[in-house]
N, C-alpha and C. Protein backbone atom coordinates (compact mmCIF):
# COMPACT_ATOMS: atom_id res chain seq x y z
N UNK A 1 2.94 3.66 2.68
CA UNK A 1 3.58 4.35 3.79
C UNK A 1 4.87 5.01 3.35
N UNK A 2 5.75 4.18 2.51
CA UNK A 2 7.44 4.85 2.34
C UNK A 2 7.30 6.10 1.31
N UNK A 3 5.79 6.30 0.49
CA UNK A 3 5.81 6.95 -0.82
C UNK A 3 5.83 8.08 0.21
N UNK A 4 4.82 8.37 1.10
CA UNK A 4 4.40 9.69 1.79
C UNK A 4 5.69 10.21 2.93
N UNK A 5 6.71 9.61 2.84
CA UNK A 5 7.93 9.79 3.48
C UNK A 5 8.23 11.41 3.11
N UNK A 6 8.99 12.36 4.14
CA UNK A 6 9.50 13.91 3.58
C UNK A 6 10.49 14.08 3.90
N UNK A 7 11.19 14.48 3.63
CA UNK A 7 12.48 14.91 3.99
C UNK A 7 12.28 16.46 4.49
N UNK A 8 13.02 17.10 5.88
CA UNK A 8 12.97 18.40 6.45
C UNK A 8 14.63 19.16 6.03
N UNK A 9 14.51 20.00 5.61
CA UNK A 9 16.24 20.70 5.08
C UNK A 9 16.59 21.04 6.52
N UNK A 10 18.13 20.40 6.95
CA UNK A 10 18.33 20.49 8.72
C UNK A 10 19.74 21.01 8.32
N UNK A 11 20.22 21.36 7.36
CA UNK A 11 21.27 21.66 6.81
C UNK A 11 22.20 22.92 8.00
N UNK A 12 21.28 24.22 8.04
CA UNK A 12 21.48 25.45 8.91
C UNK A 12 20.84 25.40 10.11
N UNK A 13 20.84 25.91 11.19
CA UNK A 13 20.56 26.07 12.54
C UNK A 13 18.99 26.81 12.64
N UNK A 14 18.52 25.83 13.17
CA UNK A 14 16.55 26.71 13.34
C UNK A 14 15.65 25.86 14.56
N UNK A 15 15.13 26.42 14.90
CA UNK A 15 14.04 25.87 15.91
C UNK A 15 13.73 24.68 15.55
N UNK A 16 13.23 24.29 14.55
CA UNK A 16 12.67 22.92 13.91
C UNK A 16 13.76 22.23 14.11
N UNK A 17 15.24 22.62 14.00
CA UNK A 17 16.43 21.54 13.67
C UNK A 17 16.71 21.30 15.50
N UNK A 18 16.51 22.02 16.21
CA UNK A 18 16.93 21.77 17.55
C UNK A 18 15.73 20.93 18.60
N UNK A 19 14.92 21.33 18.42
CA UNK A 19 13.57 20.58 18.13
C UNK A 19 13.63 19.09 17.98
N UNK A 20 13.51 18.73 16.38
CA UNK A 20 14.05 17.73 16.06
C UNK A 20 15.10 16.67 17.03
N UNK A 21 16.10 17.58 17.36
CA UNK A 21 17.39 17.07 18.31
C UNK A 21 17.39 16.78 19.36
N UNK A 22 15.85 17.53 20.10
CA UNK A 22 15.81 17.36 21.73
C UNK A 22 14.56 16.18 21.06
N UNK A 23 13.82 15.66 20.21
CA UNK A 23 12.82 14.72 20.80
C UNK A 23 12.68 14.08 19.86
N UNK A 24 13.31 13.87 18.71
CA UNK A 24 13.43 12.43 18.07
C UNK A 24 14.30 11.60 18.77
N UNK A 25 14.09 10.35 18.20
CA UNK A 25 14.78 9.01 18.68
C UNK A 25 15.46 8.43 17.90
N UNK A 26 16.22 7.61 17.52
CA UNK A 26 17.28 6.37 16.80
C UNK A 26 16.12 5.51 16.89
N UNK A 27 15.80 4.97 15.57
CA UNK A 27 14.83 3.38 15.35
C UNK A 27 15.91 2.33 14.63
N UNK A 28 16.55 2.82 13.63
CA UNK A 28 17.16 2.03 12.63
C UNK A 28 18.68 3.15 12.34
N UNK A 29 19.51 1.99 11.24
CA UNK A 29 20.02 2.90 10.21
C UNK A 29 19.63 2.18 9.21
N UNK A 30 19.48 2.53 7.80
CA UNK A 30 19.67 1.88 7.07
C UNK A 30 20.85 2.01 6.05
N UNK A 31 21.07 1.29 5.75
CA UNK A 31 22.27 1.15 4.52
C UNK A 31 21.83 0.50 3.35
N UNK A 32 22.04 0.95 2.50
CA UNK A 32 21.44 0.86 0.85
C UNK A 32 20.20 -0.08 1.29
N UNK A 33 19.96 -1.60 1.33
CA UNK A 33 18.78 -2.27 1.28
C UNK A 33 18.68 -2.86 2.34
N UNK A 34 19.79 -2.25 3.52
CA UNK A 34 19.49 -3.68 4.40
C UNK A 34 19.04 -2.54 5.91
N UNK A 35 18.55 -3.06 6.77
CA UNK A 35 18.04 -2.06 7.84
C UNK A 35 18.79 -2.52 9.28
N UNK A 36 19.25 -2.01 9.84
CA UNK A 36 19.94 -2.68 11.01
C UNK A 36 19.21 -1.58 12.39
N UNK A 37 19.27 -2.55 13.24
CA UNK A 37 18.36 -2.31 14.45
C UNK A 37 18.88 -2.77 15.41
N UNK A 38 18.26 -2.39 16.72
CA UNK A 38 18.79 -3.16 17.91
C UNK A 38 18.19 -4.27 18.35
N UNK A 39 18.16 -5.47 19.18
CA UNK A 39 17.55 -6.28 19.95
C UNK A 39 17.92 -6.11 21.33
N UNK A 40 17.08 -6.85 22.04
CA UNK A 40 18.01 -7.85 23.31
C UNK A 40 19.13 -7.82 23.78
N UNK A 41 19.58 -7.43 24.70
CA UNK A 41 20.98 -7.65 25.21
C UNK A 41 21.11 -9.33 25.44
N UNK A 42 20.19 -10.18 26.01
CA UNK A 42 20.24 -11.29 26.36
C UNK A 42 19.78 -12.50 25.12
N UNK A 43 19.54 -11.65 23.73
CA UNK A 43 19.56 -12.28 22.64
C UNK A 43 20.80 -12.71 21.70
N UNK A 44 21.22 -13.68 21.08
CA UNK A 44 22.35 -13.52 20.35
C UNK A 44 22.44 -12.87 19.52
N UNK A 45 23.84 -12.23 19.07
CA UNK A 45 24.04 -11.60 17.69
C UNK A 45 23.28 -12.16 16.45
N UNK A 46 23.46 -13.56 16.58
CA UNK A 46 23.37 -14.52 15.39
C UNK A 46 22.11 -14.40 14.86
N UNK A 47 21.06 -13.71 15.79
CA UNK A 47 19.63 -13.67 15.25
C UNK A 47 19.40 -12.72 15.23
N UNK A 48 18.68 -12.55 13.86
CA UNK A 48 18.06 -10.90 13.71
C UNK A 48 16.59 -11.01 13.59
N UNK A 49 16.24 -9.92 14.45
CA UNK A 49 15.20 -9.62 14.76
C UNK A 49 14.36 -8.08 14.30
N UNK A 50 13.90 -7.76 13.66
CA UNK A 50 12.70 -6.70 14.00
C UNK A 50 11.56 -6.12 14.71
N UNK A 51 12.29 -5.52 15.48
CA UNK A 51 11.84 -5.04 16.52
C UNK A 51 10.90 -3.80 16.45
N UNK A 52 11.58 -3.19 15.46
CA UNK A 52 10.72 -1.66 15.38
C UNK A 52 9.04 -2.23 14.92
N UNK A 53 8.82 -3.66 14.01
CA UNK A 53 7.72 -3.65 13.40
C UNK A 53 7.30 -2.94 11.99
N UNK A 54 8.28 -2.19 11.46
CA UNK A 54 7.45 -1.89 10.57
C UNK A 54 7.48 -3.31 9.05
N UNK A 55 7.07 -2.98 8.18
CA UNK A 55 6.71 -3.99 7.53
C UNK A 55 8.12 -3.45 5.75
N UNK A 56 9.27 -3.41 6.70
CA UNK A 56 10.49 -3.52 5.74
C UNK A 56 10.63 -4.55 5.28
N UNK A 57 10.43 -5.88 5.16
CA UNK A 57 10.59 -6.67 4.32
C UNK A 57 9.83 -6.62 3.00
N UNK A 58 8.48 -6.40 3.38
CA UNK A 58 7.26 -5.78 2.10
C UNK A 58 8.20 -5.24 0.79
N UNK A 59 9.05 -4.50 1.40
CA UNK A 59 9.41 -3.53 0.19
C UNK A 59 11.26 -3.87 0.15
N UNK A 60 11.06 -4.71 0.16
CA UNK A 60 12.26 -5.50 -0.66
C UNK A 60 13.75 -5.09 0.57
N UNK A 61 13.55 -4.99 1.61
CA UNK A 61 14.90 -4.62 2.74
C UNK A 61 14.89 -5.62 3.47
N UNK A 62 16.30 -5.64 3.90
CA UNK A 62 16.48 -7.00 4.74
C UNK A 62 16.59 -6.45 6.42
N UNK A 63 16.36 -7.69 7.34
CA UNK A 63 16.61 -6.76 8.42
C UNK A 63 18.05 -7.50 9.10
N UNK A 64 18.53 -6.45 9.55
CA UNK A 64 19.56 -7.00 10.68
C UNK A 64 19.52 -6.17 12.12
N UNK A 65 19.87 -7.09 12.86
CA UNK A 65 19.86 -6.58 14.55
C UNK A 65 20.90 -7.58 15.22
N UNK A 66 21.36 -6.42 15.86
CA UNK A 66 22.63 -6.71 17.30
C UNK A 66 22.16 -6.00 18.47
N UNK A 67 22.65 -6.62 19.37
CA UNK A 67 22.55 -6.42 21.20
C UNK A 67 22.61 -4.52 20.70
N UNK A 68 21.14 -4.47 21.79
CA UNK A 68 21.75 -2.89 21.94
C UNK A 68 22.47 -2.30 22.55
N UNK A 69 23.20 -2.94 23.64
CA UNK A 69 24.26 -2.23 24.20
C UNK A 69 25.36 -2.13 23.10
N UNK A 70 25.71 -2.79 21.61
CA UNK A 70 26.55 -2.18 20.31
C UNK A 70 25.32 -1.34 19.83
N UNK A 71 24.45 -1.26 19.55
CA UNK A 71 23.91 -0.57 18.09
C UNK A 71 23.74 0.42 19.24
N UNK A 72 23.20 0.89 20.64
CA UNK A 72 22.76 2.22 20.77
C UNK A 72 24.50 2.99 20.84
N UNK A 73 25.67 2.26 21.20
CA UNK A 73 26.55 2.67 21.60
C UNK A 73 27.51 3.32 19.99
N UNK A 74 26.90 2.69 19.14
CA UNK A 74 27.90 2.17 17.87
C UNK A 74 27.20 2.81 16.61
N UNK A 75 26.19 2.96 16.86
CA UNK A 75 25.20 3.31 15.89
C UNK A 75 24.19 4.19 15.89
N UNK A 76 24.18 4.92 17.00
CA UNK A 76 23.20 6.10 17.72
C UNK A 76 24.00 7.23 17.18
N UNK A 77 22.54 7.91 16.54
CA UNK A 77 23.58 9.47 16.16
C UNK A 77 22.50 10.94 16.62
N UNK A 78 22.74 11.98 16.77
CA UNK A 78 22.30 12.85 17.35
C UNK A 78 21.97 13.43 15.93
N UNK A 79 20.94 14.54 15.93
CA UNK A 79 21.35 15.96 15.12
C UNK A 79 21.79 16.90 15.56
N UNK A 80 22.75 17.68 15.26
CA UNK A 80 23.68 18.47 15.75
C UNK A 80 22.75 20.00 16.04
N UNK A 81 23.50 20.38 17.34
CA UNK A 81 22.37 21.37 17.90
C UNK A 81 23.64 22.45 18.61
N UNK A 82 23.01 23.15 19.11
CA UNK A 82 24.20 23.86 20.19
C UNK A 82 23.54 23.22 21.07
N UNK A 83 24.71 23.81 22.30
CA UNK A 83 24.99 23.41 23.38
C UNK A 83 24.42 23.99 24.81
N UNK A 84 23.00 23.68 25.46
CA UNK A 84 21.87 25.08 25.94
C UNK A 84 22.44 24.36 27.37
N UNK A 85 22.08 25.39 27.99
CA UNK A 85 21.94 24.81 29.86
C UNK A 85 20.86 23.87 30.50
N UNK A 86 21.90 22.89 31.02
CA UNK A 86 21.01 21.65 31.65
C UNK A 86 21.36 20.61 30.44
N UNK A 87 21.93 20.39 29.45
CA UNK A 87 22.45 19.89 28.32
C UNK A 87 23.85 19.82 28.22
N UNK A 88 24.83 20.13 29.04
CA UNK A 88 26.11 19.95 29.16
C UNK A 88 27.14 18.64 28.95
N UNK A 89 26.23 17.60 29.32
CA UNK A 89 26.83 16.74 30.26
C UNK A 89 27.28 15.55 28.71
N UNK A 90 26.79 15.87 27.62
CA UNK A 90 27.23 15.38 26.36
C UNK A 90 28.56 16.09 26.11
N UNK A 91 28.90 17.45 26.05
CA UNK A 91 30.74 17.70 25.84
C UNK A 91 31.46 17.13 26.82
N UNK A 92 30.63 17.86 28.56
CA UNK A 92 31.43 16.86 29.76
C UNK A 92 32.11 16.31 29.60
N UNK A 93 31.01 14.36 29.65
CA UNK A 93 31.90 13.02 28.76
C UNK A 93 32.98 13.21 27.89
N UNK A 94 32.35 13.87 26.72
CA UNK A 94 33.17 13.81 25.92
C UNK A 94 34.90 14.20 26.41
N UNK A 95 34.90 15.26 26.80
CA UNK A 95 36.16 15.84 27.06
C UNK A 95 36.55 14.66 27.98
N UNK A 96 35.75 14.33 29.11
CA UNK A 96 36.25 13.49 30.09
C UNK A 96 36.93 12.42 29.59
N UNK A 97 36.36 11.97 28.27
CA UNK A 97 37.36 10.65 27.25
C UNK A 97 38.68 11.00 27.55
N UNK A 98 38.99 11.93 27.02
CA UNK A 98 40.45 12.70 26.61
C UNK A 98 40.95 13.07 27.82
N UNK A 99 40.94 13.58 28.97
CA UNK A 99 41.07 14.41 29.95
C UNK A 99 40.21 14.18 31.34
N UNK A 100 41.31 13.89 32.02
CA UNK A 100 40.75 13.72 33.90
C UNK A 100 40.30 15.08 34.14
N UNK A 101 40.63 16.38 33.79
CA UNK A 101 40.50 17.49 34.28
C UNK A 101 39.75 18.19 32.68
N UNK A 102 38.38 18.57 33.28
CA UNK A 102 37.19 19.34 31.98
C UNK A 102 36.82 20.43 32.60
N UNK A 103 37.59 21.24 31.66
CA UNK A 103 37.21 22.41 31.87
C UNK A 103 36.36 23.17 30.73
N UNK A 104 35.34 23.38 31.29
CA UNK A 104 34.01 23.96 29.70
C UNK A 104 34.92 24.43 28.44
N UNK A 105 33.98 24.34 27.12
CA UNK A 105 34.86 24.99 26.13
C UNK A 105 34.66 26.61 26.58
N UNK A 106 33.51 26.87 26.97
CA UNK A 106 33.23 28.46 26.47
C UNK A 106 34.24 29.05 28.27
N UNK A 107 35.21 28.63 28.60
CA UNK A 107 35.58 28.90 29.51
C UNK A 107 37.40 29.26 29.20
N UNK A 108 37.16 28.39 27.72
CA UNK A 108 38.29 28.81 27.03
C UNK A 108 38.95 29.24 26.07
N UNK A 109 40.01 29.85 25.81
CA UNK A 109 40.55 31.14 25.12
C UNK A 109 41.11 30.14 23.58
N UNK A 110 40.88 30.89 22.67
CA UNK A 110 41.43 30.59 21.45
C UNK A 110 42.77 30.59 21.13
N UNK A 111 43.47 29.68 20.77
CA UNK A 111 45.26 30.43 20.22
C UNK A 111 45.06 29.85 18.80
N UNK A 112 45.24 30.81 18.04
CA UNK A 112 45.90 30.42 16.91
C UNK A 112 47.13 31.30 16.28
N UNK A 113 48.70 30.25 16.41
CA UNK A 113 49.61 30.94 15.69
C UNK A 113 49.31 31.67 14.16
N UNK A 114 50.06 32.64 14.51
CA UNK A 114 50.41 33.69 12.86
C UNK A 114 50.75 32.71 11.69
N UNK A 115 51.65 31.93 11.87
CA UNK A 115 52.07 30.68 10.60
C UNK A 115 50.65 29.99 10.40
N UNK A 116 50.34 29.68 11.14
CA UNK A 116 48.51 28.76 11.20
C UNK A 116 47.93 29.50 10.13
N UNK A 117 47.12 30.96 10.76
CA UNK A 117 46.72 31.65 10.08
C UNK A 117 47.06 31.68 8.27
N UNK A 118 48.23 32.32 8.65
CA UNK A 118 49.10 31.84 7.29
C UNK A 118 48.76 31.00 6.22
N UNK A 119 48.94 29.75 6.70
CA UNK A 119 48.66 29.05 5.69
C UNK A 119 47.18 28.21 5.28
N UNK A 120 46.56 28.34 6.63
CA UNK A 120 44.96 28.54 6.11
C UNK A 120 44.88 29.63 5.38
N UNK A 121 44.71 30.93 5.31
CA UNK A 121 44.71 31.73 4.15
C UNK A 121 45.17 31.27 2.94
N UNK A 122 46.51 30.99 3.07
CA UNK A 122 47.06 30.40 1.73
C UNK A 122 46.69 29.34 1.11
N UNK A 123 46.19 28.13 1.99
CA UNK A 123 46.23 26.62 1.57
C UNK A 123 44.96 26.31 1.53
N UNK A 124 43.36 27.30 2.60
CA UNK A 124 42.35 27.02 2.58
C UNK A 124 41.80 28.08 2.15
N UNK A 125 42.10 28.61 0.96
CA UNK A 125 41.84 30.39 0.57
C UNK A 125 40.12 30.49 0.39
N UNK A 126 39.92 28.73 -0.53
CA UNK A 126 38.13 29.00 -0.91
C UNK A 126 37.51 28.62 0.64
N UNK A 127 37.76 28.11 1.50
CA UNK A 127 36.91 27.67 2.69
C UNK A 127 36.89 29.05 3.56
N UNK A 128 38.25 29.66 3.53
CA UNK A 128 37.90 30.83 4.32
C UNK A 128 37.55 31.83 3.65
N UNK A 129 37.44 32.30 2.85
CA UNK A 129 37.06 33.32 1.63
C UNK A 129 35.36 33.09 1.68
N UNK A 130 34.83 31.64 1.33
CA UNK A 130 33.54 31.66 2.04
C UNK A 130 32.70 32.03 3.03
N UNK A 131 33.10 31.52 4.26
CA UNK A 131 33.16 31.53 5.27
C UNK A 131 32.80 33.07 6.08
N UNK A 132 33.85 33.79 5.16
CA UNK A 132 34.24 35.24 5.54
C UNK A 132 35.31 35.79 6.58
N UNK A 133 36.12 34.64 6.73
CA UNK A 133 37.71 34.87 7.65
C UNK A 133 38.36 35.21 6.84
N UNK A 134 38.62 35.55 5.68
CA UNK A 134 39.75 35.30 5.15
C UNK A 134 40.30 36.71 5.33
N UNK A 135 40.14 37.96 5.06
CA UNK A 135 40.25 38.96 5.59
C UNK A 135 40.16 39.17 7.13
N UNK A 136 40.45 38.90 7.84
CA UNK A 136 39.92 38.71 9.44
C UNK A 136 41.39 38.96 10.10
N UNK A 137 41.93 39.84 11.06
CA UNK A 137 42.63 39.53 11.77
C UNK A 137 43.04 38.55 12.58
N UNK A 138 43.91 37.93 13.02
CA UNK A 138 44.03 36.91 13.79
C UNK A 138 43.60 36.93 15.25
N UNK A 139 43.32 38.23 15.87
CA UNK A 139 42.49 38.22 16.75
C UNK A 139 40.51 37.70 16.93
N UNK A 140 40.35 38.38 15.38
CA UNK A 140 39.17 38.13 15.16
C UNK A 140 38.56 37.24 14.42
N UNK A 141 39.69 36.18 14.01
CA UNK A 141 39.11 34.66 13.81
C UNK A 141 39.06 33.77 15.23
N UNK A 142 40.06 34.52 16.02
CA UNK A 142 40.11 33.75 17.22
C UNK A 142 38.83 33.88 18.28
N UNK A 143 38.04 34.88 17.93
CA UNK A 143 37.46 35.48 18.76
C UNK A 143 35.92 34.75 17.58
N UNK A 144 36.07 34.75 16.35
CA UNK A 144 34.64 34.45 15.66
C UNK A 144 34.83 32.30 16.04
N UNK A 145 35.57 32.74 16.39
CA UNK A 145 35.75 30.28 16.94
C UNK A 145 35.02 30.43 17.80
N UNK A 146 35.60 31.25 19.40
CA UNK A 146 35.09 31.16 20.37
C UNK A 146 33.91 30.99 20.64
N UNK A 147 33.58 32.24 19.94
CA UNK A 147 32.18 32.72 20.35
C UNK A 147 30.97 31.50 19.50
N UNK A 148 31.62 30.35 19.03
CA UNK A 148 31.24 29.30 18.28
C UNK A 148 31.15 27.79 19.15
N UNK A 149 32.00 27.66 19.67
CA UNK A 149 32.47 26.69 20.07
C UNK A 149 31.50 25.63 21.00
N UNK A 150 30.42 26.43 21.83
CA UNK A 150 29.68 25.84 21.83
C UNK A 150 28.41 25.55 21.32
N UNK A 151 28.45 25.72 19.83
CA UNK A 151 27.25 25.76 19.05
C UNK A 151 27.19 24.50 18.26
N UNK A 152 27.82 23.61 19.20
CA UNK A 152 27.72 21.94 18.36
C UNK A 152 28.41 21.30 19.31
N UNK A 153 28.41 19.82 18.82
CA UNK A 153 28.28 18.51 19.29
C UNK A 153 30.04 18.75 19.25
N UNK A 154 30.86 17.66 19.95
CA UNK A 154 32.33 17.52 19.49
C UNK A 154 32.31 16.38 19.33
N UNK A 155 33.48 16.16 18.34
CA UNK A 155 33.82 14.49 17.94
C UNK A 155 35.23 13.98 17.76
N UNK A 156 35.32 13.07 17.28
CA UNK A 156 36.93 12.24 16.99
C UNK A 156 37.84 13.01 18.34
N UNK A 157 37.55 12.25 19.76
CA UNK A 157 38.18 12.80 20.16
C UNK A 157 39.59 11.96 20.68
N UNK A 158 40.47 12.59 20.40
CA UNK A 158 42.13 11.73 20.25
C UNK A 158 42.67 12.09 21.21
N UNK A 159 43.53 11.39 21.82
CA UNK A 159 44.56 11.43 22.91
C UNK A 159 45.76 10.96 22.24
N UNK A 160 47.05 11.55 21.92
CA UNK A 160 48.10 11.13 21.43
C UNK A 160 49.56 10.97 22.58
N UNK A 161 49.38 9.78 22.97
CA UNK A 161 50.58 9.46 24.51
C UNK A 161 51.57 9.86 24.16
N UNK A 162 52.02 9.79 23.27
CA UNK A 162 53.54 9.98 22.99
C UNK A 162 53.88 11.61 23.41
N UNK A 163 52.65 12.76 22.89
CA UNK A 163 53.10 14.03 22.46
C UNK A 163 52.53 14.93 23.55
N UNK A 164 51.58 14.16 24.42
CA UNK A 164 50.70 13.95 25.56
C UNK A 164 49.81 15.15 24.82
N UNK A 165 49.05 14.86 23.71
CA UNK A 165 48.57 15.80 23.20
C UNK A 165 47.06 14.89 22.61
N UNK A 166 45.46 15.72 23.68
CA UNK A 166 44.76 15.98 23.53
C UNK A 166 43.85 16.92 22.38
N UNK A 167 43.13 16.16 21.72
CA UNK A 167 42.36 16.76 20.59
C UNK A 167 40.66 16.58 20.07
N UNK A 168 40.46 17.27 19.78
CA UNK A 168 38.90 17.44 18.65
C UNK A 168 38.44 18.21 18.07
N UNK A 169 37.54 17.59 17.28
CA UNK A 169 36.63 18.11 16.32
C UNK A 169 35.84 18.72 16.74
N UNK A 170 35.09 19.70 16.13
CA UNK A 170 33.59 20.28 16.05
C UNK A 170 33.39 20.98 14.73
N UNK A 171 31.89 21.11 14.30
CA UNK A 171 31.42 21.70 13.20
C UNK A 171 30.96 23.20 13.24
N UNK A 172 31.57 24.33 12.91
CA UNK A 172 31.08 25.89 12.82
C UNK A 172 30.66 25.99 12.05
N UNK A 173 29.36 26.96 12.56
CA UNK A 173 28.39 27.60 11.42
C UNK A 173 29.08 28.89 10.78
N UNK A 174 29.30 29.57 9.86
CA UNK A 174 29.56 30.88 9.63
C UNK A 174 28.37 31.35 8.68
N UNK A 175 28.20 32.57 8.61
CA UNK A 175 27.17 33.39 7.23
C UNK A 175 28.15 34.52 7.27
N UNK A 176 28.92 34.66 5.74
CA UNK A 176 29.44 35.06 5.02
C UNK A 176 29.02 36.65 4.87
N UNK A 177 29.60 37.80 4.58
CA UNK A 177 29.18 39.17 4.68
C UNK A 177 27.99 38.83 3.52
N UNK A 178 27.62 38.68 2.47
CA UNK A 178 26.58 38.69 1.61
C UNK A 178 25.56 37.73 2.09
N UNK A 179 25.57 37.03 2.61
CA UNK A 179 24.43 36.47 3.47
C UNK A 179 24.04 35.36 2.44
N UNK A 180 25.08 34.79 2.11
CA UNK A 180 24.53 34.00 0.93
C UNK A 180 24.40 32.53 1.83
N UNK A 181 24.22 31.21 1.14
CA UNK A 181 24.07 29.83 2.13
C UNK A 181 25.05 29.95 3.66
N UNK A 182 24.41 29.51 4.50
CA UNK A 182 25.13 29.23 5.46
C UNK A 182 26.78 28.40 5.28
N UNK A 183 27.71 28.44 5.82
CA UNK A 183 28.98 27.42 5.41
C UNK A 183 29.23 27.43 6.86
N UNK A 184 29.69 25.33 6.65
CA UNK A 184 30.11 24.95 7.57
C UNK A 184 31.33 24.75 7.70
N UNK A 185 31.96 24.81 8.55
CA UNK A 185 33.37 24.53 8.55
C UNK A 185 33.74 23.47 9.85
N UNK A 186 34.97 22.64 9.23
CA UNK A 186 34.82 21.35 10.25
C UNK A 186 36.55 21.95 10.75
N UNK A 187 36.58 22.20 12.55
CA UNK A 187 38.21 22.47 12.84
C UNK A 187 38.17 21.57 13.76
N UNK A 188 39.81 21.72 13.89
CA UNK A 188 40.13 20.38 14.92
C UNK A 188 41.25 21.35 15.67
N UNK A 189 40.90 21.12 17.08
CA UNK A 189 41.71 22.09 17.97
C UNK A 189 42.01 20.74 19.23
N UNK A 190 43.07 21.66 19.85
CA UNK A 190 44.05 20.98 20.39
C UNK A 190 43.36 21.31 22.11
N UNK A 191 43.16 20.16 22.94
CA UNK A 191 42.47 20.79 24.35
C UNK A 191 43.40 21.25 25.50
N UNK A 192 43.67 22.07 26.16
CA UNK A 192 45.13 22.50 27.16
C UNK A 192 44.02 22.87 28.60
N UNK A 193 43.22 21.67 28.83
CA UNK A 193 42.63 22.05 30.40
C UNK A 193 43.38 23.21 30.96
N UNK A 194 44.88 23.13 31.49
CA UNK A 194 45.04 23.32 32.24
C UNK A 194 45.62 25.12 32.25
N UNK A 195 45.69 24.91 31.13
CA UNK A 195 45.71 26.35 30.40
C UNK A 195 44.45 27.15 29.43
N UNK A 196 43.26 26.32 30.05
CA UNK A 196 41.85 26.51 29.51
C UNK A 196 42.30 27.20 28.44
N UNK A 197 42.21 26.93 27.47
CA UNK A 197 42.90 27.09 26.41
C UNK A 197 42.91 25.87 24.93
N UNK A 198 42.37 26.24 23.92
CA UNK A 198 42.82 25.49 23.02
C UNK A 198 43.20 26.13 21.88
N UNK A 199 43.75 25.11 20.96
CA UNK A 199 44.83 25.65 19.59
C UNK A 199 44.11 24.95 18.45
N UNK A 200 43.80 25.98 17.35
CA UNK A 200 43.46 25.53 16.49
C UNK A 200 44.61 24.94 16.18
N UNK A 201 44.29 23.58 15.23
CA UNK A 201 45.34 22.68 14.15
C UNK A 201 44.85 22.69 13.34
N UNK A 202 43.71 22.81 12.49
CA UNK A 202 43.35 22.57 11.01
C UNK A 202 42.02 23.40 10.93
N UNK A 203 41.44 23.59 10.02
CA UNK A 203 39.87 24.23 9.78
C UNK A 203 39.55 24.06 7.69
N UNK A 204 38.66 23.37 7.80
CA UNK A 204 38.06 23.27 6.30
C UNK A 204 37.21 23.17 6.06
């Protein structure tokens, strides 16, 4: 069974990869030899169980399992897709972590300061030179985010009390003027509900 295993390249954005995203499921993760799974909520930690059935011990893996209310919460991962209608309600939450008041991304405007710019050019010359920003006005990196922003999942999302400053991640696709591999780029922007509005802080 494990020999006839395939691997699908999900690397760039395609029907098959979104596909994939709306109707596969989470069974396991594994980590180097050992397989971890969910059980029972009303089972203890202390016992591990295999649940999925397949016959991983055969081939030399160990199993482990915890309550699924941790492993689906803790250990569930998506493949990254954009963001289609009737599918919302995954950024929603998300933002809702960070913020009583969610206002859509694609509802909001890009800022990125001239110094920003700046020194991404200067400090991230091969990521944006890839990419194909690096020549780009600062209008029209602001405008090639946007028009991005909902073409993926968001993550690490931070609330900082002190600075009352809201934040996250997401992953952009770009294709480069020569059309060579797709490049991803990972930015972290700053969320301003109330000024629907966010600020780039970093991009690499």
């Amino acid at each position: 069974m494990w020999d006839m295993l395939a691997g699908v390249d999900c690397y760039a954005p395609s029907f098959l990869k979104t596909y994939f995203s709306l109707t596969l499921c989470n069974s396991f993760v594994k980590s180097k030899r050992v397989i971890i799974q969910g059980h029972e909520d009303d089972r203890e930690n202390t016992e591990d169980v295999n649940m999925v059935g397949y016959p991983f011990e055969a081939y030399g893996y160990t199993c482990k399992s915890l309550q699924s209310m941790y492993s689906d919460l803790f250990l569930h991962y998506k493949i990254e897709r954009g963001v289609y209608p009737g599918f919302e309600s995954d950024t929603f939450f998300s933002l809702n972590a960070i913020s009583s008041t969610v206002v859509p991304l694609d509802e909001c405007e890009v800022e990125i300061e001239e110094a920003k710019l700046q020194y991404l050019q200067e400090k991230k010359e091969g990521s944006m030179k890839k990419s194909g920003l690096l020549s780009l006005a600062r209008e029209e990196v602001q405008a090639k985010i946007r028009e991005r922003l909902a073409s993926n999942y968001i993550f690490n999302m931070t609330y900082i009390a002190e600075h009352e400053t809201m934040k996250f991640n997401t992953v952009l696709n770009f294709i480069p003027d020569d059309k060579t591999r797709l490049v991803k780029l990972t930015i972290s922007l700053e969320y301003k509900p109330s000024e629907k509005r966010v600020r780039l802080i970093t991009m690499f």
